[in-house]
PDB file of N, CA and C in Angstrom:
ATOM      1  N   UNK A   1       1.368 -17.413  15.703  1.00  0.00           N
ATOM      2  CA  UNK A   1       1.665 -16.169  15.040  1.00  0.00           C
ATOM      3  C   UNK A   1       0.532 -15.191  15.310  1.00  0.00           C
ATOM      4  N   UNK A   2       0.661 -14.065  15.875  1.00  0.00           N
ATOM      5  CA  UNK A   2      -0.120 -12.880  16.166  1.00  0.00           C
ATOM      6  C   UNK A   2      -1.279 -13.268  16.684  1.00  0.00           C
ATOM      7  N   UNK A   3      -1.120 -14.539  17.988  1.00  0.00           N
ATOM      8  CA  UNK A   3      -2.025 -14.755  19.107  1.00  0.00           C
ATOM      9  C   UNK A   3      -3.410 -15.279  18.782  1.00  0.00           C
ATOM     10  N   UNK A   4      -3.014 -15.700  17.340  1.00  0.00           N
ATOM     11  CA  UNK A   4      -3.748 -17.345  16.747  1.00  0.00           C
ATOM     12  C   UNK A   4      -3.540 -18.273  16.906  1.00  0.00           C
ATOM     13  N   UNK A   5      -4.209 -19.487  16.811  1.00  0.00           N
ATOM     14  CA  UNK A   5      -3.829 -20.682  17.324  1.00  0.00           C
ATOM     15  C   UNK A   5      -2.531 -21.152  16.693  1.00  0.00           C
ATOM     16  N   UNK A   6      -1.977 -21.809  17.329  1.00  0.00           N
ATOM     17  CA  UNK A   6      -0.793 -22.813  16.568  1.00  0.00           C
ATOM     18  C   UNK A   6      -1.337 -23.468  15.905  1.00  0.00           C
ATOM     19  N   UNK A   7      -0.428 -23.107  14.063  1.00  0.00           N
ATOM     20  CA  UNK A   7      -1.036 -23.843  12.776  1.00  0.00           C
ATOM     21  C   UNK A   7      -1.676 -22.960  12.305  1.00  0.00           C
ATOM     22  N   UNK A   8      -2.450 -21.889  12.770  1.00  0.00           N
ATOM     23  CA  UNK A   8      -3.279 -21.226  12.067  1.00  0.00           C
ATOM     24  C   UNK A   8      -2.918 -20.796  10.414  1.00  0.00           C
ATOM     25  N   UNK A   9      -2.038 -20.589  10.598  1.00  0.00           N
ATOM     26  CA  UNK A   9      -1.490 -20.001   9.421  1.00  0.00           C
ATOM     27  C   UNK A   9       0.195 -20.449   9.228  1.00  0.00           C
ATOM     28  N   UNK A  10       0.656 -21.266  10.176  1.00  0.00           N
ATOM     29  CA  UNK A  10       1.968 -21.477   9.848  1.00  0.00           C
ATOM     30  C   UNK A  10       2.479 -22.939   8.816  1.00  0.00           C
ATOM     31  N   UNK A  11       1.525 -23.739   9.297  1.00  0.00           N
ATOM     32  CA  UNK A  11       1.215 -25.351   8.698  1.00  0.00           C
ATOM     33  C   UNK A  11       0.796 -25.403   7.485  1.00  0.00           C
ATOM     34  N   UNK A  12       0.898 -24.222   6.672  1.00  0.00           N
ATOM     35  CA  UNK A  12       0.526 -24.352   5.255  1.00  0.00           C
ATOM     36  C   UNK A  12       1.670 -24.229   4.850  1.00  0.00           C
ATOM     37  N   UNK A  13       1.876 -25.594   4.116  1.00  0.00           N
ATOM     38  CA  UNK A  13       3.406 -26.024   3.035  1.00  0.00           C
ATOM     39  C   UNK A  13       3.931 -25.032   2.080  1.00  0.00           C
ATOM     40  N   UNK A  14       4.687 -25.030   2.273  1.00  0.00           N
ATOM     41  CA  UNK A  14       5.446 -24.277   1.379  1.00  0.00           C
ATOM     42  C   UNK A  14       4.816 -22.491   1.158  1.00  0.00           C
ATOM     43  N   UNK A  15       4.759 -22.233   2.214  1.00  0.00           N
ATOM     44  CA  UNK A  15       4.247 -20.785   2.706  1.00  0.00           C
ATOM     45  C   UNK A  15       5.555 -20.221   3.701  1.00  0.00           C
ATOM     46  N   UNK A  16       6.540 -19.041   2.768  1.00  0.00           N
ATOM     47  CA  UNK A  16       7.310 -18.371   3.680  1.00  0.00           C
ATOM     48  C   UNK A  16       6.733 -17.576   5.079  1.00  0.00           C
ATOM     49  N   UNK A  17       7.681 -17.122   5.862  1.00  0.00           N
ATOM     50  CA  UNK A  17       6.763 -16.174   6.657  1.00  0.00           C
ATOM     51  C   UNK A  17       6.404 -14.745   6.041  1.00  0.00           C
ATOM     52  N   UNK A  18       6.845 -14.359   5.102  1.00  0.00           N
ATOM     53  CA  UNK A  18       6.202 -13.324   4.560  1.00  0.00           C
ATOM     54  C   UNK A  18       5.120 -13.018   3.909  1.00  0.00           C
ATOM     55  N   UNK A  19       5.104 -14.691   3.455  1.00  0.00           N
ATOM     56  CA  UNK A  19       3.283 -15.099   2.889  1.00  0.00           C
ATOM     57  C   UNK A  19       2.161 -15.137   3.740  1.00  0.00           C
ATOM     58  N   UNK A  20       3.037 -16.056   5.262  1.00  0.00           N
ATOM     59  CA  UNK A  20       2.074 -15.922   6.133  1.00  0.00           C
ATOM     60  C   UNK A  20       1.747 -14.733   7.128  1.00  0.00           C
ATOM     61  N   UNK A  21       2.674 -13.333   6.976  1.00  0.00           N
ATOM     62  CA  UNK A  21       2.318 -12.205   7.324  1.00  0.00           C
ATOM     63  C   UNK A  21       1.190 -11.740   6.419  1.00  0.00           C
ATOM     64  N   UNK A  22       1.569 -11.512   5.255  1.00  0.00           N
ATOM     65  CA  UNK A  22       0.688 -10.756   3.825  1.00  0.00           C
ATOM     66  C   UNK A  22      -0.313 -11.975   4.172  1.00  0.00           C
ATOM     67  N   UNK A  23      -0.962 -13.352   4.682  1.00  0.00           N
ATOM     68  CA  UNK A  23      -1.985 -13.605   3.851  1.00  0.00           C
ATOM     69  C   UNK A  23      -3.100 -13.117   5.483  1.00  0.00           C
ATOM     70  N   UNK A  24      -2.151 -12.729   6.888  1.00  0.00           N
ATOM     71  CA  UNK A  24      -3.102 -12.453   7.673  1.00  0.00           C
ATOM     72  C   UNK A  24      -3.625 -10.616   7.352  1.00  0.00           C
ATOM     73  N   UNK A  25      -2.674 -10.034   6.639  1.00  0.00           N
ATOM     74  CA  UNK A  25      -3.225  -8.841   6.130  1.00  0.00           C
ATOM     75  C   UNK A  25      -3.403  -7.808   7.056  1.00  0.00           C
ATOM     76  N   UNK A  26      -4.793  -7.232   7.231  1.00  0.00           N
ATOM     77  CA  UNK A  26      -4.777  -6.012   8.128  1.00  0.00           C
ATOM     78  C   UNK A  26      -5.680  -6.827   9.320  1.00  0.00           C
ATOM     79  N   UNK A  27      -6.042  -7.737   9.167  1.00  0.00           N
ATOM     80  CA  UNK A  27      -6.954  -8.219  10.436  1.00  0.00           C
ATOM     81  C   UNK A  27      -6.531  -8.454  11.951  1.00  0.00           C
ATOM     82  N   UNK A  28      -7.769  -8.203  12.153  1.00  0.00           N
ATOM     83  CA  UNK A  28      -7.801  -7.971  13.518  1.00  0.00           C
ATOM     84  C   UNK A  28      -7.194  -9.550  14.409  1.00  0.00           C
ATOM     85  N   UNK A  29      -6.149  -9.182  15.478  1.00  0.00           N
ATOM     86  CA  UNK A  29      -6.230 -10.346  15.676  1.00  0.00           C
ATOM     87  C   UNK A  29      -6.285 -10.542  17.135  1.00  0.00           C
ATOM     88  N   UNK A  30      -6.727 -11.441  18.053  1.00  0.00           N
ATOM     89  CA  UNK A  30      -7.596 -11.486  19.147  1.00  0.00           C
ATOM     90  C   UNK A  30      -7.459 -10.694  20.468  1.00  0.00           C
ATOM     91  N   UNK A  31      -5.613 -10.833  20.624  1.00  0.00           N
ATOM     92  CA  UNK A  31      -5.733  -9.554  21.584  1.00  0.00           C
ATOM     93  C   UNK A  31      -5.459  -7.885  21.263  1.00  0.00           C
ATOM     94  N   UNK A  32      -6.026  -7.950  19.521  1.00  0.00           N
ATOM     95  CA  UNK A  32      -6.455  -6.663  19.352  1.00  0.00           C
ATOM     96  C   UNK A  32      -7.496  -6.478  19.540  1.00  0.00           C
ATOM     97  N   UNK A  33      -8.582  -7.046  19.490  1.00  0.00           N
ATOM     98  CA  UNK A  33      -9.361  -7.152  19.455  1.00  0.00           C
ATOM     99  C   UNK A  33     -10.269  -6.725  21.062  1.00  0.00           C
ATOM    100  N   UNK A  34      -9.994  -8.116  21.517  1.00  0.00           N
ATOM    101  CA  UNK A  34      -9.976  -7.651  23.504  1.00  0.00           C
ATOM    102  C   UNK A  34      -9.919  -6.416  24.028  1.00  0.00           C
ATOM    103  N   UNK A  35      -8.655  -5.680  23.689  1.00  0.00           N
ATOM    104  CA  UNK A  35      -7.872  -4.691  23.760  1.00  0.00           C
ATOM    105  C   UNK A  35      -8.957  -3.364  23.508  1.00  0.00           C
ATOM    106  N   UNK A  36      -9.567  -3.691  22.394  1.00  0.00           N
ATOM    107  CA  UNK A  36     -10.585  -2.279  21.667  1.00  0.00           C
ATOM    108  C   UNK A  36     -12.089  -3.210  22.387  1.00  0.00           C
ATOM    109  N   UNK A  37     -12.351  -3.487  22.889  1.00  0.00           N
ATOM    110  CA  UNK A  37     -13.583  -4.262  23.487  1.00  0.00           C
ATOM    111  C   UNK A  37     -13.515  -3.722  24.887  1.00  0.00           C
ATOM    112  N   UNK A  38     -12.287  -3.489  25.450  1.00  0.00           N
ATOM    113  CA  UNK A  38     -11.947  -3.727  26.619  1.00  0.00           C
ATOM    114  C   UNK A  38     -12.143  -1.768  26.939  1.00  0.00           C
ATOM    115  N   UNK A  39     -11.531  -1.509  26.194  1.00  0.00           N
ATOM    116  CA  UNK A  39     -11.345   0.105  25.855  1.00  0.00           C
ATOM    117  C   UNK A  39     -13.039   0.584  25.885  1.00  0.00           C
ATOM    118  N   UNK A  40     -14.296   0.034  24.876  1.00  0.00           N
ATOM    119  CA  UNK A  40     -14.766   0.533  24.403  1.00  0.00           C
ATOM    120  C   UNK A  40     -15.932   0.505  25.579  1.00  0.00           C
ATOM    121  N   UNK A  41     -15.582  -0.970  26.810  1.00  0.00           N
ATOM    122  CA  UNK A  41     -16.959  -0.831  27.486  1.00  0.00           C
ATOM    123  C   UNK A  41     -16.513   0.155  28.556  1.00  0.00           C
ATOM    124  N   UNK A  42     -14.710   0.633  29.069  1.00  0.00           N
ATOM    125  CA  UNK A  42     -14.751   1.350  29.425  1.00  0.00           C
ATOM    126  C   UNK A  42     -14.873   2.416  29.310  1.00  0.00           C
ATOM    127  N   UNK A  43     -15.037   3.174  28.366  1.00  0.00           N
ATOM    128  CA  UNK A  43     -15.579   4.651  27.597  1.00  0.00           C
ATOM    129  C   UNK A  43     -17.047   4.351  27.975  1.00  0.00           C
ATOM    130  N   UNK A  44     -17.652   3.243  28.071  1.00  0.00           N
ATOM    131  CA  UNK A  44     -18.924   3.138  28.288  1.00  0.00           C
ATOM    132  C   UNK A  44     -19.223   3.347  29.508  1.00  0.00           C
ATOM    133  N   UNK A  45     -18.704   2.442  30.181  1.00  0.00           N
ATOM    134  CA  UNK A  45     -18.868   3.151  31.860  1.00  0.00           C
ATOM    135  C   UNK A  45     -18.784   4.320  32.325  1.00  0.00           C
ATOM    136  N   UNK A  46     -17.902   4.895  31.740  1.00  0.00           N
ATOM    137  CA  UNK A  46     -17.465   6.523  32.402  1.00  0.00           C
ATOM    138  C   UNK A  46     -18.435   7.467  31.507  1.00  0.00           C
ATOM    139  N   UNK A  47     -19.129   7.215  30.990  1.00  0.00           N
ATOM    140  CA  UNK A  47     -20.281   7.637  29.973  1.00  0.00           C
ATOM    141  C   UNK A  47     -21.674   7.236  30.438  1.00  0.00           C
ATOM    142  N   UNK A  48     -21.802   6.507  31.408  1.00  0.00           N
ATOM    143  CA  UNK A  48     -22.812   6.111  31.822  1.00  0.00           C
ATOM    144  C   UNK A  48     -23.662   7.157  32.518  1.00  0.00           C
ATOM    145  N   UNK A  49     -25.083   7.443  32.370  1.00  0.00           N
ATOM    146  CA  UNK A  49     -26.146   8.076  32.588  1.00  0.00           C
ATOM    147  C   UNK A  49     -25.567   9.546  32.297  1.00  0.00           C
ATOM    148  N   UNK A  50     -24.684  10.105  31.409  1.00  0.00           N
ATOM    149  CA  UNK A  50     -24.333  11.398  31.124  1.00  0.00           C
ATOM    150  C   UNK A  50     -25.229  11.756  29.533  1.00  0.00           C
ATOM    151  N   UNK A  51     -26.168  12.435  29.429  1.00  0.00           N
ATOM    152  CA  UNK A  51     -26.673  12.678  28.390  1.00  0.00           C
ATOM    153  C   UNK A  51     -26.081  13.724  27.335  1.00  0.00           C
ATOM    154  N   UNK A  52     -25.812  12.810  25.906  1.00  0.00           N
ATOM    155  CA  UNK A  52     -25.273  13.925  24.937  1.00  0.00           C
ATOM    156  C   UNK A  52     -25.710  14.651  24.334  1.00  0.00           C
TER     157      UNK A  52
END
């Protein structure tokens, strides 16, 4: 579920999937994560030796 491991959050008993949406909440999850990492060193590169 949302590119966590299998089980992460699904293998807890008696947990609908709406529990296990609401209990991952607003967090970040890994290929969001990548995604804004990935973004941020490229803003970095194209920013490189330009003084602000």
């Amino acid at each position: 579920m949302m590119g966590l491991p299998a089980g992460h959050v699904t293998d807890v008993p008696g947990l609908t999937r709406t529990a296990q949406l609401k209990a991952l909440g607003n967090g970040v999850v890994p290929q969001q994560a990548a995604a804004a990492l990935q973004l941020l060193a490229a803003r970095s590169l194209d920013g490189a030796g330009v003084a602000a």
